[in-house]
Protein backbone atom coordinates (compact mmCIF):
# COMPACT_ATOMS: atom_id res chain seq x y z
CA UNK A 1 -10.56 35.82 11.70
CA UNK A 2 -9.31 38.23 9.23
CA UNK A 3 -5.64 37.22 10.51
CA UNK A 4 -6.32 33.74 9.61
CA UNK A 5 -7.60 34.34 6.76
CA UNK A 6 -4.86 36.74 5.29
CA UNK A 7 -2.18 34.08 6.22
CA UNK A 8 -4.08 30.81 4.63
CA UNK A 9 -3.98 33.01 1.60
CA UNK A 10 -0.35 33.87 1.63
CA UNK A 11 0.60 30.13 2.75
CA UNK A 12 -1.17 29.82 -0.47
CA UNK A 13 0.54 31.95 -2.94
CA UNK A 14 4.15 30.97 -1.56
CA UNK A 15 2.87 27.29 -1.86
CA UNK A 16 2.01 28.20 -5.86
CA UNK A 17 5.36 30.33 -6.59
CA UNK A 18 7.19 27.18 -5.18
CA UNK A 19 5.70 24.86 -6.96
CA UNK A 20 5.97 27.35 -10.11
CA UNK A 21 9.50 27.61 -9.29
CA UNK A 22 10.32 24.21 -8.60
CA UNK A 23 8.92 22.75 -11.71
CA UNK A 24 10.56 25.78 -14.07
CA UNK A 25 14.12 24.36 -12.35
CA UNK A 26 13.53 21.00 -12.85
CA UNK A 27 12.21 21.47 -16.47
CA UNK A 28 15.72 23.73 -17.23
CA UNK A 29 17.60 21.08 -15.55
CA UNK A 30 16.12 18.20 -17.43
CA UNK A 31 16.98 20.77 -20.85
CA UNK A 32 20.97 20.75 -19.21
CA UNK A 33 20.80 16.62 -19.19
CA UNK A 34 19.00 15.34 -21.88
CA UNK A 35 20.98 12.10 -21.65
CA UNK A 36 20.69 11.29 -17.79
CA UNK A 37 17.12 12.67 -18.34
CA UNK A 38 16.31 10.44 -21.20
CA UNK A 39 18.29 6.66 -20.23
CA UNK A 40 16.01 7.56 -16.38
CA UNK A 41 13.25 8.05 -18.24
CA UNK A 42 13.66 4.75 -20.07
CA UNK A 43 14.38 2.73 -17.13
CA UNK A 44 11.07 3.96 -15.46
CA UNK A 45 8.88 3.09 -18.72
CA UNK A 46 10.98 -0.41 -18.83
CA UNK A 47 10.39 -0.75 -15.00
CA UNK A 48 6.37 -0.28 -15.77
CA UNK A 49 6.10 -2.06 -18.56
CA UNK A 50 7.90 -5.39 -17.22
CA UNK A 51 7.06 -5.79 -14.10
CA UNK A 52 3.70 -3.12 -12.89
CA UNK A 53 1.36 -3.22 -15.86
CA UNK A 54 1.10 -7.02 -15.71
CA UNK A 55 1.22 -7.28 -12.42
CA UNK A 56 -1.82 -5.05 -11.36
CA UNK A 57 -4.08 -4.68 -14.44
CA UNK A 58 -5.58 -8.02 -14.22
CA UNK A 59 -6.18 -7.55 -10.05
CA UNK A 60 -7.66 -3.93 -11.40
CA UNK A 61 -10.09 -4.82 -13.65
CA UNK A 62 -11.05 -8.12 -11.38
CA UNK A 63 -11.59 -5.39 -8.25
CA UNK A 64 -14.09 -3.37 -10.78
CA UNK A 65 -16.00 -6.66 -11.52
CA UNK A 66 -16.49 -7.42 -8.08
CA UNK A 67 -17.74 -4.05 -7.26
CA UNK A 68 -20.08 -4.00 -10.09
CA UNK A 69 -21.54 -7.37 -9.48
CA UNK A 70 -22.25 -6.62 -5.29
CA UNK A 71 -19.79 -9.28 -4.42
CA UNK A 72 -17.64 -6.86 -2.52
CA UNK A 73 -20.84 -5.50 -0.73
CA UNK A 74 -21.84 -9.25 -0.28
CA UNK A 75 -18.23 -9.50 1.85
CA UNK A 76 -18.64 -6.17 3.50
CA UNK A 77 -21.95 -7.81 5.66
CA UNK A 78 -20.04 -10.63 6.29
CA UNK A 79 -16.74 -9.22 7.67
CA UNK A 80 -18.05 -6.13 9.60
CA UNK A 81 -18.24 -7.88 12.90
CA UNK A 82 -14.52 -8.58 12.73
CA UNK A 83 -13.31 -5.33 11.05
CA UNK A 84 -15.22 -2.87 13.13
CA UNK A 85 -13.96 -3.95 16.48
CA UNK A 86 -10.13 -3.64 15.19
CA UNK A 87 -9.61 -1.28 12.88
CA UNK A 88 -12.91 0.74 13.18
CA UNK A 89 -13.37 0.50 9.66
CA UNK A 90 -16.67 -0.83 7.46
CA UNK A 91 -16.28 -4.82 6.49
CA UNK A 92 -15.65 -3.87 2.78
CA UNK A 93 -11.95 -2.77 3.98
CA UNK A 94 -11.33 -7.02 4.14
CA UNK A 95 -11.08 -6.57 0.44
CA UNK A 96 -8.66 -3.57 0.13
CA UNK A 97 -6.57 -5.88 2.91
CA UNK A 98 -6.53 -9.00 1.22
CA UNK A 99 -6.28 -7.31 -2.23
CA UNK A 100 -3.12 -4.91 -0.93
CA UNK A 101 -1.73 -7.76 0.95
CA UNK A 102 -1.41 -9.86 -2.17
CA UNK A 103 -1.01 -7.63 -4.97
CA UNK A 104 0.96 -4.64 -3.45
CA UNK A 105 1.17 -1.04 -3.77
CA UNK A 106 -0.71 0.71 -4.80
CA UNK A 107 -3.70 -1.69 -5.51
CA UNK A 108 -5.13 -0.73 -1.83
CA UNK A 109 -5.15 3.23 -2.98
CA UNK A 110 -7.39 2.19 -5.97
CA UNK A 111 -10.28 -0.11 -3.71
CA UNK A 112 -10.27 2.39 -1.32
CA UNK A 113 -10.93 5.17 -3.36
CA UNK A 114 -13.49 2.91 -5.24
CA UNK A 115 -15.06 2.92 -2.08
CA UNK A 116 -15.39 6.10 -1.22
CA UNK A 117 -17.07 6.77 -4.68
CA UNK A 118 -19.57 4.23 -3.58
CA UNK A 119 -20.15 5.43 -0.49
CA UNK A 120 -19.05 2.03 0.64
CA UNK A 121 -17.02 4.12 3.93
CA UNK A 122 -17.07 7.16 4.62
CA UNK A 123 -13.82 9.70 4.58
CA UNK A 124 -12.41 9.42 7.61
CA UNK A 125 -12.83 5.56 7.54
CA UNK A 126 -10.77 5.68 3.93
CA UNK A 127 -8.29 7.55 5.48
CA UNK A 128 -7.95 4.64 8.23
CA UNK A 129 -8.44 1.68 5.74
CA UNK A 130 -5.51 3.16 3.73
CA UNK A 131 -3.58 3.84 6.67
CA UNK A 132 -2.30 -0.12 6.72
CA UNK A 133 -3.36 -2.21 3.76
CA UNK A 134 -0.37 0.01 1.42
CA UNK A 135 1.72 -3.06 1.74
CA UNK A 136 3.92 -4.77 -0.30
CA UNK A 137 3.15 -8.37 -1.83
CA UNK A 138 4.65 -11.40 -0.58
CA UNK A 139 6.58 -11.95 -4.21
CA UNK A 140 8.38 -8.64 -3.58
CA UNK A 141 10.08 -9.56 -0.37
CA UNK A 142 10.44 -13.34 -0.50
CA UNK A 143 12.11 -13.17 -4.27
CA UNK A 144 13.30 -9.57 -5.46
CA UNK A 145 15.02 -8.67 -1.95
CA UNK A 146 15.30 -12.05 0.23
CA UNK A 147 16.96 -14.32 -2.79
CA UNK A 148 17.65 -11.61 -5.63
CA UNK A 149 18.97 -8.68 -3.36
CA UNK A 150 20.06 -10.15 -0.50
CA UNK A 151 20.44 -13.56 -2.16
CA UNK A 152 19.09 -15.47 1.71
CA UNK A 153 16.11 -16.84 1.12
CA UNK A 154 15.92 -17.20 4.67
CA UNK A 155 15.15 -13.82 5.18
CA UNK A 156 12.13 -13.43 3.24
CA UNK A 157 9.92 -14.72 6.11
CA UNK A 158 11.72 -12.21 8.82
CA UNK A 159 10.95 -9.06 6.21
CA UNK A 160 7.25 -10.43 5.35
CA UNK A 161 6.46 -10.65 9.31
CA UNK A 162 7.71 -7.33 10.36
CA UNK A 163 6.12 -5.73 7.44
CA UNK A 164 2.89 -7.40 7.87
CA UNK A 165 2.78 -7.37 11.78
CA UNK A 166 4.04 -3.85 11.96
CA UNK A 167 1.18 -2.89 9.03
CA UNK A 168 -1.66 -4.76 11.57
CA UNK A 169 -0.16 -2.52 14.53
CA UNK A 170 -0.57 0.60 12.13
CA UNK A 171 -4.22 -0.11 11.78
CA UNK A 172 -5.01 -1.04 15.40
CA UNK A 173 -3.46 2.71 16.36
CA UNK A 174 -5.37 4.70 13.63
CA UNK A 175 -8.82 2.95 14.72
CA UNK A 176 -8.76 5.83 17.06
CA UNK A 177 -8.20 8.62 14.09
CA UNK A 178 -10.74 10.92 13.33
CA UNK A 179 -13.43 9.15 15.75
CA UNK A 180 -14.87 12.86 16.65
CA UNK A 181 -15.52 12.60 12.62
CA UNK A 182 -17.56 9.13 13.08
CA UNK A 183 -21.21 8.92 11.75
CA UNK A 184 -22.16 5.49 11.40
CA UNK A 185 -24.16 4.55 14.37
CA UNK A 186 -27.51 4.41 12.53
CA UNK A 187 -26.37 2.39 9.82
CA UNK A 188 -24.65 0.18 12.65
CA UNK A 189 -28.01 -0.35 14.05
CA UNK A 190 -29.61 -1.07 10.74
CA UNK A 191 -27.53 -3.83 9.88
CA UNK A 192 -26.75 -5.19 13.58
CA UNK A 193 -30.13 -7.57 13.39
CA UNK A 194 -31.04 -10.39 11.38
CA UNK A 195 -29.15 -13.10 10.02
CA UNK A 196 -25.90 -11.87 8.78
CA UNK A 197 -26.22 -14.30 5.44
CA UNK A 198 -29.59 -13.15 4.60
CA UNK A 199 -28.43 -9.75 4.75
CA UNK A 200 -24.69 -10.43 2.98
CA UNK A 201 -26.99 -12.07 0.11
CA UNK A 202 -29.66 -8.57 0.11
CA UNK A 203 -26.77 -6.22 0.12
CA UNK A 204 -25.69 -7.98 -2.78
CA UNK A 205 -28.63 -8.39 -4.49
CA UNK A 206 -29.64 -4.59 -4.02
CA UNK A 207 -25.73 -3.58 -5.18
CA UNK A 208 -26.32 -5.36 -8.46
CA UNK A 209 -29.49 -3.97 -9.05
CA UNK A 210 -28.70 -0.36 -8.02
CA UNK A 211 -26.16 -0.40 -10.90
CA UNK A 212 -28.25 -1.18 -13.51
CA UNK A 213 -25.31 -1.66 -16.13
CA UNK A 214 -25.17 -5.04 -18.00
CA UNK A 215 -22.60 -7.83 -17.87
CA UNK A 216 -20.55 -6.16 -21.34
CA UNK A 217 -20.95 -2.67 -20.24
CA UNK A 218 -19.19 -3.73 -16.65
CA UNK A 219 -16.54 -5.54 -18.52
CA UNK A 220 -15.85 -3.46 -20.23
CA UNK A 221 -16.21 0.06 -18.09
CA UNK A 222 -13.85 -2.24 -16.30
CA UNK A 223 -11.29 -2.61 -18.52
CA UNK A 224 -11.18 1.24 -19.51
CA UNK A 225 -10.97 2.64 -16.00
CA UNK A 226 -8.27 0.32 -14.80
CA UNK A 227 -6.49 1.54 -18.40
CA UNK A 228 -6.73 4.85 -17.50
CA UNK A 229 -5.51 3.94 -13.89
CA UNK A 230 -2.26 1.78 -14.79
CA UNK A 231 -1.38 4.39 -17.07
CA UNK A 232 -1.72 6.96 -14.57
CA UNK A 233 0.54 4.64 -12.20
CA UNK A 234 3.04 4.38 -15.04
CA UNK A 235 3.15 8.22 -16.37
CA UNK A 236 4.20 8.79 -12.15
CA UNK A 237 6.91 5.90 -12.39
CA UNK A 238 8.67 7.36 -15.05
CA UNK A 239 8.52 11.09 -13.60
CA UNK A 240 9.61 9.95 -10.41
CA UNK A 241 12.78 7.73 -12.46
CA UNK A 242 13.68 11.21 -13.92
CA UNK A 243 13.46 12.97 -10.56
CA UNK A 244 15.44 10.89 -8.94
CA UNK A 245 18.10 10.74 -11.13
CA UNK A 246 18.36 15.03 -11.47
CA UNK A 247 18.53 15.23 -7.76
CA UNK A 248 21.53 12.62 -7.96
CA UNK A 249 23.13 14.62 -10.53
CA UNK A 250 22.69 17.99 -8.98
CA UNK A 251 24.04 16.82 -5.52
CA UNK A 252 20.87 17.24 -3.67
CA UNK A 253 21.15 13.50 -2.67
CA UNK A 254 24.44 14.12 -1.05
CA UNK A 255 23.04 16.80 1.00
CA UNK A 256 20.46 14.07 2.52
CA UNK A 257 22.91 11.63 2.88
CA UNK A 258 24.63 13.64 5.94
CA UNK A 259 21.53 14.17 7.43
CA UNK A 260 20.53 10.59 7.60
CA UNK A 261 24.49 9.73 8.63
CA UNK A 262 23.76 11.78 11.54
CA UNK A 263 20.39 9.67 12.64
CA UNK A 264 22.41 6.92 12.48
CA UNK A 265 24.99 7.40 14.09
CA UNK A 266 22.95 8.65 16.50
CA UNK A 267 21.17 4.95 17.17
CA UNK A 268 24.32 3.47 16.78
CA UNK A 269 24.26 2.00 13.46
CA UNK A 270 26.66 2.09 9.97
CA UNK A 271 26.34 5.53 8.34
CA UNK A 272 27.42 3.16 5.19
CA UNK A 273 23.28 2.57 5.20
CA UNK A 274 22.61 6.77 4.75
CA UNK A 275 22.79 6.26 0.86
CA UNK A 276 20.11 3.67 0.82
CA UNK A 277 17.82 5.42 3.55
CA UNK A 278 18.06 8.30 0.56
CA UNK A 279 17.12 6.55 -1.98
CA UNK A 280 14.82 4.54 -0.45
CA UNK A 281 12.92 7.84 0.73
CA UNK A 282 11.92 8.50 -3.32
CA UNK A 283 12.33 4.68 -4.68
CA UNK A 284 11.42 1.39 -2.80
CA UNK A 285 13.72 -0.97 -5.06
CA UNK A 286 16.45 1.28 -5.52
CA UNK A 287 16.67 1.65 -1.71
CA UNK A 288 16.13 -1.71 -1.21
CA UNK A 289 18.92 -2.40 -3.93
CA UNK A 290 21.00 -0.54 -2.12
CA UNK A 291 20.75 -1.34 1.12
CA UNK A 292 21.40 -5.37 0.42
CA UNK A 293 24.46 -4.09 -1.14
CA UNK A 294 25.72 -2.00 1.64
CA UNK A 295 28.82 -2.49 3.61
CA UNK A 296 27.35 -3.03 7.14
CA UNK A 297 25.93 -5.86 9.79
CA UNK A 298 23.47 -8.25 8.55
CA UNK A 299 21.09 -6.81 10.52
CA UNK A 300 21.67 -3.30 10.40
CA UNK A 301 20.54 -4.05 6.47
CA UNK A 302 17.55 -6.01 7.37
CA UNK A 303 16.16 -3.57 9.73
CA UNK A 304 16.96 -0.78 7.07
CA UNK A 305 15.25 -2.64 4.11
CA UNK A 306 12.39 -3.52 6.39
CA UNK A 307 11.50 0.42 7.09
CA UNK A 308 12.32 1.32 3.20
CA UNK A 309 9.65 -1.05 1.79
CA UNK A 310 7.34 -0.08 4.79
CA UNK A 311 7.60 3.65 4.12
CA UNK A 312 7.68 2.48 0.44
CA UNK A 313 9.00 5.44 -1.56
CA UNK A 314 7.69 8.74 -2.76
CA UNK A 315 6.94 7.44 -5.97
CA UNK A 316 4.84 5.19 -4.36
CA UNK A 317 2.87 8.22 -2.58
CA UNK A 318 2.84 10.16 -5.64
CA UNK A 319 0.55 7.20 -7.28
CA UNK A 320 -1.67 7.05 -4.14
CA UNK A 321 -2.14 10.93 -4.16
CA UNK A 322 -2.82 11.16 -7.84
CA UNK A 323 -5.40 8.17 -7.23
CA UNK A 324 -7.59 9.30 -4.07
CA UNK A 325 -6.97 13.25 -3.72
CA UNK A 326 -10.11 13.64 -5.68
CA UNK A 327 -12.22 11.49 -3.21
CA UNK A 328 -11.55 13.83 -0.71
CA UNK A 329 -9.17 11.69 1.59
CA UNK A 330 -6.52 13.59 2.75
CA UNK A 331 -3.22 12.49 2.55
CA UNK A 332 -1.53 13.62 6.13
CA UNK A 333 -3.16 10.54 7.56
CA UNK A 334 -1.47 8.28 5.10
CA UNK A 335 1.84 9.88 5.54
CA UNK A 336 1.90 9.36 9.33
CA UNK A 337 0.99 5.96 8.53
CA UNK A 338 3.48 4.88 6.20
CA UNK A 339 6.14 6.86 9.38
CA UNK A 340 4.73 4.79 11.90
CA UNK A 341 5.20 1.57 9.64
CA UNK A 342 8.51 2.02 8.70
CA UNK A 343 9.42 2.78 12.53
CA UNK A 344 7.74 -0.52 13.80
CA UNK A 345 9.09 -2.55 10.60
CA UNK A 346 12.53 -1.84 12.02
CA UNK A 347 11.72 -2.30 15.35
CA UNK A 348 9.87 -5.82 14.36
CA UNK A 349 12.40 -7.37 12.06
CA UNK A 350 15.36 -6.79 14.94
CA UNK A 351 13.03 -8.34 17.68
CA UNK A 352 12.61 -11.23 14.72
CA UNK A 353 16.34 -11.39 13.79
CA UNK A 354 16.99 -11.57 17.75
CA UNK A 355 14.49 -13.69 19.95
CA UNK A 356 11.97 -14.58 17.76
CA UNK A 357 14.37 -15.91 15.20
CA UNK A 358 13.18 -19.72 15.72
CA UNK A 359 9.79 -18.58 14.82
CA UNK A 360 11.20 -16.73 11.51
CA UNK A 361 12.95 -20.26 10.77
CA UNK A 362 9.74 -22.10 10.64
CA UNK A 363 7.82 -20.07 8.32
CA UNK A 364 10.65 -19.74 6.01
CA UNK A 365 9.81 -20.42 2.27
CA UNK A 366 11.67 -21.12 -0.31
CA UNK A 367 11.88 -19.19 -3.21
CA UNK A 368 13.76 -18.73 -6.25
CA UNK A 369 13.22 -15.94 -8.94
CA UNK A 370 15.82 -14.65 -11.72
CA UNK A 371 15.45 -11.87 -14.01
CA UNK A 372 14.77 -13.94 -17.36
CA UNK A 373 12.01 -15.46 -15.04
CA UNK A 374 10.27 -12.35 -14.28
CA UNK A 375 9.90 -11.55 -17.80
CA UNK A 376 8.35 -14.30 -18.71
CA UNK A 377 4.59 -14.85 -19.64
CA UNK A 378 4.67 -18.52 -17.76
CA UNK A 379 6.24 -16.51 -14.86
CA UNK A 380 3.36 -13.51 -14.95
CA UNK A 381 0.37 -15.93 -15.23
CA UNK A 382 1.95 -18.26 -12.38
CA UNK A 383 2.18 -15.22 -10.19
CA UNK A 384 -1.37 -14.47 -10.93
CA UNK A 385 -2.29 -17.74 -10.04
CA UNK A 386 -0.73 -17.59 -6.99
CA UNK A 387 -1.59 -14.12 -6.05
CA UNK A 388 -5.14 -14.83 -6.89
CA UNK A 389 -5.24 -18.06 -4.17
CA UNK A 390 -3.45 -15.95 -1.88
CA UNK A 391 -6.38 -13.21 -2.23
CA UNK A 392 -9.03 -16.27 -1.85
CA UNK A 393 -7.07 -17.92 1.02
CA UNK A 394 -7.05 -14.55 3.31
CA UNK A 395 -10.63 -13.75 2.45
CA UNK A 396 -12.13 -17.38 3.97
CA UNK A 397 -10.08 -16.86 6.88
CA UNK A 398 -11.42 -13.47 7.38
CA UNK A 399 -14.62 -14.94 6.45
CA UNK A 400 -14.69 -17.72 8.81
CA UNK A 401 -13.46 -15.90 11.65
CA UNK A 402 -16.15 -12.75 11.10
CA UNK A 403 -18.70 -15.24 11.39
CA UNK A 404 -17.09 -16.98 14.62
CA UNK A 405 -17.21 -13.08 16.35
CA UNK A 406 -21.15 -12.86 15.31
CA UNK A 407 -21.90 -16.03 16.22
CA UNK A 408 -19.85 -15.41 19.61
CA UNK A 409 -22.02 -11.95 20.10
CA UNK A 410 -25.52 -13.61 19.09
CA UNK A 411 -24.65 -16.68 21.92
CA UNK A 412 -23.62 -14.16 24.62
CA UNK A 413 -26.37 -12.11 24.13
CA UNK A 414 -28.68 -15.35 24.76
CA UNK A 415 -26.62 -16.19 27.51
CA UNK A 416 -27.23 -12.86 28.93
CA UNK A 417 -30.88 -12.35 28.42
């Protein structure tokens, strides 16, 4: 015991003269290149500002609302029958689906940890829930990479699958994570009676009243904590910009480049993909970017883009961690996650490319988006239109087929009696 304990403590001391060290170099080498420094710097804060704050603020402050007014508990009675049985995880984690699903990364990280604060789920069911709905939204791959990147619109329906079917699979194999951690039989029993509308309506009723604050004082505890949380988001962006850029400039990016050239060429594809797999491992759209461009089969680059927006970039992570490492959900879970989603992505979009292409054909969407578009006020309030149907759409099916499973279990069980 003593062993153990000596070693956690000098696993911790290395861990804090790393970091120590680490951040000293990076602060000297950011003093060495101002310029490179600065222009990064700049192209994370232009990156926020134009595209992330007006994406995800309004879905933010909407997902506070909700919260405050019961609406989200209202939905968690109603969709526990289907989300227990799949993904093991409490019906509220519909929401965090449909919301990550539509609005992207990291809008799931924020619900979830929401939750947890609520004592909506418990840990080790946050840990599943955010396992799978870190997704990207369906803007991202039909218009930036399908038509902008890749400029085939056709593709955006083969990338969309993969990444949504692959994020489904993710959360079917982590409904078996942490189950020796499980504690919710006896609130399973207390809410497996009775008329699952009555008690959707009670559990919002009593989630309004337990909170006590009034209609301004939601609004507008609303507005400041999603504030607080896009500039959070942001402040990470632009640290992550500069990051990248000083590991380009000191070489360290070369040095992963061989090692993903090796992996590869070791699965047979282009090593001409290795300097998108690198910067795709710290920065979704820049190894996106660069994997479109990339000299190399069709659907070498497909398969490649697929697992870079599944594993999504440590910039990405960085935004999650800063958001639920104080709700006490550990972040191993969600690494192995986003692995396992990148790895079935792939996997997904060649099946898709190869005999399932017919299928890909028919869901196929067109889509056009330019850059003067996506600057635009008309173009930020359409997408919010849209993203907010989108959001409605996949909650009444979840809805409707939730209430098909309870009415299937409440006929069986007369059957069987």
């Amino acid at each position: 015991m003593r062993i153990w304990g000596s070693g956690r403590r000098y696993r911790a001391r290395l861990l804090a003269y790393c970091m120590a060290f680490c951040t000293v170099f990076i602060t000297i080498t950011m003093v060495t290149y101002p310029k490179d420094a600065f222009d990064s710097a700049i192209m994370g804060l232009n990156l926020w500002w134009n595209v992330v704050f007006p994406a995800l603020l309004p879905f933010f402050i909407l997902s506070e609302i909700l919260m405050g007014l019961g609406v989200v508990h209202f939905i968690g009675v109603l969709l526990e029958p289907l989300m227990r049985p799949i993904f093991n995880v409490p019906g509220v984690g519909a929401f965090a689906m449909s919301m990550g699903l539509a609005s992207g990364y990291p809008m799931d990280a924020v619900i979830t940890c929401k939750f947890r604060k609520n004592q909506l789920c418990s840990a080790v069911e946050a840990e599943r829930l955010l396992s799978f709905t870190n997704t990207a939204d369906p803007l991202f791959m039909f218009g930036a990479v399908a038509v902008g990147m890749f400029g085939m619109p056709e593709l955006g329906a083969t990338i969309a699958l993969a990444h949504y079917l692959s994020s489904f699979l993710v959360g079917v194999i982590f409904r078996f994570h942490g189950r020796d951690r499980d504690n919710y039989a006896n609130d399973h029993q207390s809410t497996a009676s009775g008329n699952i509308i009555i008690r959707a309506f009670r559990a919002l009723y009593n989630a309004r009243r337990e909170d006590k604050r009034s209609t301004g004082q939601l609004l507008g505890d609303a507005v400041k904590s999603s504030m607080n949380t896009i500039l959070l988001i942001g402040g990470f962006i632009i640290v992550f910009s500069v990051f990248i850029r000083i590991m380009s400039v000191l070489g360290v990016t070369e040095a992963l480049t061989g090692i993903f050239a090796s992996i590869l060429s070791f699965i047979g594809y282009s090593t001409n993909l290795a300097p998108s797999l690198v910067s795709g491992l710290l920065e979704i759209d820049l190894g996106t970017l660069a994997a479109s461009q990339a000299d190399a089969p069709i659907i070498e680059k497909v398969a490649v883009t697929s697992a870079i927006i599944a594993w999504s970039g440590l910039s990405v992570h960085g935004q999650v961690a800063s958001i639920v490492i104080e709700s006490g959900i550990r972040m191993t879970p969600y690494m192995v996650g986003r692995l396992l989603h990148a790895l079935l992505a792939a996997i997904i979009t060649v099946l898709l490319l190869g005999p399932g292409h017919q299928i890909t054909k028919l869901l196929a969407i067109p889509v056009s988006m330019s850059m003067a578009q996506s600057n635009s006020i008309n173009f930020w309030l359409t997408r919010i239109e849209q993203t907010t149907y989108q959001i409605g759409i996949l909650l009444i099916i979840m809805l409707a087929l939730s209430i098909a499973v309870h009415l299937a279990r409440r006929i069986y069980g007369y059957v069987k009696r």
